[in-house]
Protein backbone atom coordinates (compact mmCIF):
# COMPACT_ATOMS: atom_id res chain seq x y z
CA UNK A 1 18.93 -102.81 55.65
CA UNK A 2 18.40 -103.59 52.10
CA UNK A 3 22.13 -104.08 51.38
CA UNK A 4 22.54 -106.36 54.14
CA UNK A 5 24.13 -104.79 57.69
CA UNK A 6 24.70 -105.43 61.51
CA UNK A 7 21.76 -106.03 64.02
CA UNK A 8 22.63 -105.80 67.49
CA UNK A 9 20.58 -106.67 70.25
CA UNK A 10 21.48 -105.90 73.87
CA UNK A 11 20.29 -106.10 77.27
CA UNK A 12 21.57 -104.12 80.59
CA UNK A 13 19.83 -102.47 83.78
CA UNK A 14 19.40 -99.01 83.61
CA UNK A 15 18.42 -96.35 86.60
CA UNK A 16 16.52 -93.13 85.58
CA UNK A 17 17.18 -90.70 88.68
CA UNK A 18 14.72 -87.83 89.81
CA UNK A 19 16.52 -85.54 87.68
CA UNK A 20 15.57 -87.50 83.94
CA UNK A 21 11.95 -87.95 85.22
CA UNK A 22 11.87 -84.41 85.92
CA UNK A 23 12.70 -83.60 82.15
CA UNK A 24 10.78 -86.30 80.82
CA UNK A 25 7.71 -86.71 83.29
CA UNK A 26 5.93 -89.94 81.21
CA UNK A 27 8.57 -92.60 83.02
CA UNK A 28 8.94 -92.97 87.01
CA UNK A 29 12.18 -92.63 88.82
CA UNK A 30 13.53 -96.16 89.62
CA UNK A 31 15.76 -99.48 87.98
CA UNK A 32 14.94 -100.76 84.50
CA UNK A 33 15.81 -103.34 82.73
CA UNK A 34 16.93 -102.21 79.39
CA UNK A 35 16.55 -103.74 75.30
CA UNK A 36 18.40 -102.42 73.06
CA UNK A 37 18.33 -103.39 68.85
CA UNK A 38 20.26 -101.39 66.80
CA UNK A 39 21.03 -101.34 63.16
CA UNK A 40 22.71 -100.13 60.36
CA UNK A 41 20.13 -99.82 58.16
CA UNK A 42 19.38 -96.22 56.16
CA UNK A 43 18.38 -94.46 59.53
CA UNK A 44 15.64 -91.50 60.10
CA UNK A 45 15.03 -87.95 59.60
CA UNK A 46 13.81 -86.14 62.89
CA UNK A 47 10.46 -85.72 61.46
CA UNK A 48 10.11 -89.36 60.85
CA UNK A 49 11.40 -89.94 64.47
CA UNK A 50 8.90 -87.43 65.60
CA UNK A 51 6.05 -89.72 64.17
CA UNK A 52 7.26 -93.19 64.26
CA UNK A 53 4.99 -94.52 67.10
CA UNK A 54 1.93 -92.80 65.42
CA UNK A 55 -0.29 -95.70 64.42
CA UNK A 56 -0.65 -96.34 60.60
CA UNK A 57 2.32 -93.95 59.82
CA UNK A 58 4.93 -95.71 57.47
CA UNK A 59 7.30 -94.60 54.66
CA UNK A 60 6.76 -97.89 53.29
CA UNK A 61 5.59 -98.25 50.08
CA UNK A 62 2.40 -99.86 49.80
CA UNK A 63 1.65 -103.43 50.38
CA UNK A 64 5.23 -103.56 52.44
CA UNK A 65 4.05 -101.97 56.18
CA UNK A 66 0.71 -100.99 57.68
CA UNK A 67 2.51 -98.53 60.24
CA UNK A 68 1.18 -100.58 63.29
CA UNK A 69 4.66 -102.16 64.52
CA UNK A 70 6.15 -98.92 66.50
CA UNK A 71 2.90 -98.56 67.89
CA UNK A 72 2.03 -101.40 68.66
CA UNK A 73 5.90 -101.58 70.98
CA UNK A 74 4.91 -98.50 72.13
CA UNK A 75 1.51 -99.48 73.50
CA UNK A 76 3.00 -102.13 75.22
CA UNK A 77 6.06 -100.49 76.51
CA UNK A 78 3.14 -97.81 78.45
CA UNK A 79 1.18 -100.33 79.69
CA UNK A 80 3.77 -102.23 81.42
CA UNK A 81 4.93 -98.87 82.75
CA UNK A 82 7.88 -98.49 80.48
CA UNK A 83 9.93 -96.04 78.45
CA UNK A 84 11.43 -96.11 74.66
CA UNK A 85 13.50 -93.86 72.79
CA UNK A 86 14.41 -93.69 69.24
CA UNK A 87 17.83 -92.84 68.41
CA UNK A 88 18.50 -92.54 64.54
CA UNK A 89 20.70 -90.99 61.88
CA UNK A 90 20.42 -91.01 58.50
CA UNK A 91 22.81 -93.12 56.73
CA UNK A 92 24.12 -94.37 59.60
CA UNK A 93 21.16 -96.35 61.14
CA UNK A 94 18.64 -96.33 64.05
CA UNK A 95 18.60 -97.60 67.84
CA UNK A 96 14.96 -98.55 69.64
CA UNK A 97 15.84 -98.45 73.60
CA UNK A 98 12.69 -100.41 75.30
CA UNK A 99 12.82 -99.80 79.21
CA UNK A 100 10.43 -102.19 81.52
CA UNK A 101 10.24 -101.85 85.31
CA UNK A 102 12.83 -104.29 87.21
CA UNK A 103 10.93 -107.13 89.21
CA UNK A 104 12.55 -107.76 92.26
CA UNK A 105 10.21 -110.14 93.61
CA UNK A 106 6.42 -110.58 94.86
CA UNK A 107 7.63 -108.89 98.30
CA UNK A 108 10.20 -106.57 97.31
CA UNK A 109 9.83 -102.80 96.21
CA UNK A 110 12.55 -100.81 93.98
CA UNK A 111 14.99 -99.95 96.05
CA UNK A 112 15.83 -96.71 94.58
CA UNK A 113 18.55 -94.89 97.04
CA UNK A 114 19.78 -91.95 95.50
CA UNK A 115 22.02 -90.17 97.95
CA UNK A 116 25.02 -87.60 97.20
CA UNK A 117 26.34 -87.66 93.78
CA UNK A 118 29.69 -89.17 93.15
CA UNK A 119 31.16 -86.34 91.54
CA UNK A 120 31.31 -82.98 91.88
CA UNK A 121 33.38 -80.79 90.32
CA UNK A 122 35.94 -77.95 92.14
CA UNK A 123 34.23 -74.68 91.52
CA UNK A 124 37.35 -74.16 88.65
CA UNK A 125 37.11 -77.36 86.48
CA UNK A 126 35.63 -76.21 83.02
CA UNK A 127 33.60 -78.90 80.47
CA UNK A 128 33.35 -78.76 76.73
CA UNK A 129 30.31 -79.68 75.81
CA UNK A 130 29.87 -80.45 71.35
CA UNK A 131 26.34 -81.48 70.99
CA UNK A 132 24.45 -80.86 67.69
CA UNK A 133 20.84 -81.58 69.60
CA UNK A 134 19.81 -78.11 70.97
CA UNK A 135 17.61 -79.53 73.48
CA UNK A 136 20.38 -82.10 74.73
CA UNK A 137 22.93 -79.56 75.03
CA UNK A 138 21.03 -77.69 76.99
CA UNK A 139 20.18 -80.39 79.51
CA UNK A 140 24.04 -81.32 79.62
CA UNK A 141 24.63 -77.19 80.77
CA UNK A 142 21.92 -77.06 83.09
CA UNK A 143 22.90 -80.32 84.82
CA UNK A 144 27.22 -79.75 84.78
CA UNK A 145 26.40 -76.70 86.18
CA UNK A 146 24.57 -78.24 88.59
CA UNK A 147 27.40 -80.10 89.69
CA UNK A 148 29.75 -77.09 90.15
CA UNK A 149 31.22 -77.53 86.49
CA UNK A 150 32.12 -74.64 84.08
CA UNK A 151 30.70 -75.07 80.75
CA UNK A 152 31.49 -74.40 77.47
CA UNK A 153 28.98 -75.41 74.35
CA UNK A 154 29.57 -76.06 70.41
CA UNK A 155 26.83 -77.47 68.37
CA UNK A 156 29.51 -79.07 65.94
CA UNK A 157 33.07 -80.21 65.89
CA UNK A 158 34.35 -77.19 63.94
CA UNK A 159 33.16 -74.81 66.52
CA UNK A 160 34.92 -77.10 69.16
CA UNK A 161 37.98 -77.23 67.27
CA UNK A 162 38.15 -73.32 67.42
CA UNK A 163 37.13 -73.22 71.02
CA UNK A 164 40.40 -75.70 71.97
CA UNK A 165 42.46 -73.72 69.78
CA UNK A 166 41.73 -70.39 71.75
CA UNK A 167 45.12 -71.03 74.71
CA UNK A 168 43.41 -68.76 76.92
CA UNK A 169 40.51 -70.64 77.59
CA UNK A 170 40.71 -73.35 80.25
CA UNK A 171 39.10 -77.00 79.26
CA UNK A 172 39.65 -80.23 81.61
CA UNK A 173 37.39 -82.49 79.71
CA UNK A 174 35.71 -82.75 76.30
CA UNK A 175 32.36 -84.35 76.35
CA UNK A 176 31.19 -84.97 72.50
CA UNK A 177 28.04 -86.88 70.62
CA UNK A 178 29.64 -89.45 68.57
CA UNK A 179 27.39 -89.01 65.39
CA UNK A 180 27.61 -85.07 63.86
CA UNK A 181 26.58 -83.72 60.63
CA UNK A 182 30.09 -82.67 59.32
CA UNK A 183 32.21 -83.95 61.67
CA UNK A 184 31.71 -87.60 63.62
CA UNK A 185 32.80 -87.18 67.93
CA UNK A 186 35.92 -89.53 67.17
CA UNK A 187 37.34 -87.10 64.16
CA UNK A 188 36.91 -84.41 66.67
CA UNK A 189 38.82 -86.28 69.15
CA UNK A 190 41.36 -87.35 66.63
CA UNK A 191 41.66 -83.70 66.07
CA UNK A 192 41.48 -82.04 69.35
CA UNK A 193 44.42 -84.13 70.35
CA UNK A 194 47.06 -82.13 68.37
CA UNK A 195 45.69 -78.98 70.07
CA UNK A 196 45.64 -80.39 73.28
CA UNK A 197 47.19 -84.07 73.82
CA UNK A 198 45.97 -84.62 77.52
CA UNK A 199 42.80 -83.67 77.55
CA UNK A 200 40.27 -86.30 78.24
CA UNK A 201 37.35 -86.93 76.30
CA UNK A 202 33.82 -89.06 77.09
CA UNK A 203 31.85 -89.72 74.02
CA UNK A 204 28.11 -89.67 74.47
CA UNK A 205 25.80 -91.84 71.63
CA UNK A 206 22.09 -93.25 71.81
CA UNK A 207 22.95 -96.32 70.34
CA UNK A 208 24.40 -99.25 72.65
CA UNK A 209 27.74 -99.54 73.36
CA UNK A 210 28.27 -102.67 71.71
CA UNK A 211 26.65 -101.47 68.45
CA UNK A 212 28.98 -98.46 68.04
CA UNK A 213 31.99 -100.42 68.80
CA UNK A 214 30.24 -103.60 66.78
CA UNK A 215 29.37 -101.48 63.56
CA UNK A 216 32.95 -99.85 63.86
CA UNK A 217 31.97 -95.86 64.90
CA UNK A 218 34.54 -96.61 68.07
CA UNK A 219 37.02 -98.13 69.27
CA UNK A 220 36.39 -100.46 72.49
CA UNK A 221 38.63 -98.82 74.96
CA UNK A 222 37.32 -95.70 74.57
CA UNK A 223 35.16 -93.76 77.57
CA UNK A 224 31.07 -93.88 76.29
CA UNK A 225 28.08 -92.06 78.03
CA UNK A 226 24.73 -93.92 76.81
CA UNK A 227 22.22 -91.37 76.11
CA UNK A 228 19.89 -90.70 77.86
CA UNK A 229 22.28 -89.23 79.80
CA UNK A 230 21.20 -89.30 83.81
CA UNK A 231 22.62 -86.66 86.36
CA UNK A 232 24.20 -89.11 88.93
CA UNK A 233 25.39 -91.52 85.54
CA UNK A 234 27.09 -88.17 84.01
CA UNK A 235 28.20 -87.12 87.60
CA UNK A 236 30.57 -90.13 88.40
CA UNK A 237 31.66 -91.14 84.80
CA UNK A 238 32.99 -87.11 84.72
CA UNK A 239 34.92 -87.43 87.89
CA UNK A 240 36.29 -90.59 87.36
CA UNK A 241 37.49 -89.40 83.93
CA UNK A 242 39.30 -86.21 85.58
CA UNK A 243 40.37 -87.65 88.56
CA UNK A 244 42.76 -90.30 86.25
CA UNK A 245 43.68 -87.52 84.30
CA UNK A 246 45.36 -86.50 88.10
């Protein structure tokens, strides 16, 4: 952040279900404990993402970074049988999520449970899904559908808007990314309300909650889904948004 910024750092428990380890098969269903640091520094391009944890790469200029930091967090993070993401935009800065197995004593195991889901939908309910990642929009299908939802995609807020616009189509919830190229998840909203003013909408972002609301891309009362998104997380916080829509 050479201009000076926000740093957030932030702690939580997470649980990845059988249905995340499934898609990513390096981390082990079970309860985390979650660190977050975000900023709002001059963020990544997806092909520095792609090679941040490599060791020695940097876009440093010489004599400012050897490249060993990311993988030196990363080496850790594996050996204590972790997980880390990288969530990063550019221009609008970059989110590390470290996850490290929950200790729940010398003679107690994880007590994973996972039993039915907590919401299912009713065979008619249809989700909008706006998603610019094509590999995260296609998760979000496979798994709504999953769950009994109808889905609709758009890989950008323009496409969405003209979806919503279309009266014929049936929509009970929007779900949206926060951060777009074009068009940010809350402009969408902003916009989506003049076609239609009761329809709900969850906002889904890889950086923490308090960082987006912190560095000012939402507003605090507002629904948020923390990427990475789990099936049983995305199940109940899709319910409960329809069911107070009732």
């Amino acid at each position: 952040m050479p201009s000076g910024g926000k740093l957030t750092v932030e702690a939580a428990n997470a649980i990845f279900d059988r249905e995340y380890c499934k898609m990513n098969l390096e981390v082990n269903p079970g309860q985390y404990v979650m660190l977050s640091v975000s900023d709002t520094g001059c963020g990544m391009n997806q092909e520095t993402i792609n090679r941040a944890f490599e060791p020695f790469f940097t876009t440093k200029e010489i004599g400012h970074g050897t490249g060993l930091g990311l993988s030196q967090v990363y080496g850790f993070v594996k050996q204590s049988g972790g997980h880390i993401r990288i969530y990063s935009e550019v221009g609008q800065g970059t989110t590390v999520k470290i996850y490290l197995p929950r200790f729940f004593g010398r003679d107690a195991d994880d007590q994973l449970i996972e039993g039915e889901l907590l919401g299912q939908g009713d065979g008619g309910e249809t989700i909008l899904v706006v998603e610019d990642d094509d590999d995260v929009r296609a998760y979000l299908t496979d798994a709504l559908r999953s769950l009994d939802y109808g889905v609709i995609t758009a890989p950008n807020g323009t496409l969405a808007l003209g979806i919503l616009a279309r009266d014929n189509l049936r929509i009970d919830l929007m779900l949206t990314d926060v951060v777009m190229p074009g068009m940010t998840g809350r402009e969408l909203a902003i916009k989506a309300s003049k076609l239609r003013p009761e329809l709900p909408v969850i906002y889904m972002t890889g950086y923490s909650r308090n960082a987006v609301t912190h560095h000012g891309r939402l507003d605090r009362n507002l629904d948020v889904l923390n990427k990475p998104v789990t099936l049983s997380d995305l199940a109940m916080r899709i319910r409960e948004a329809l069911d107070r829509r009732r």
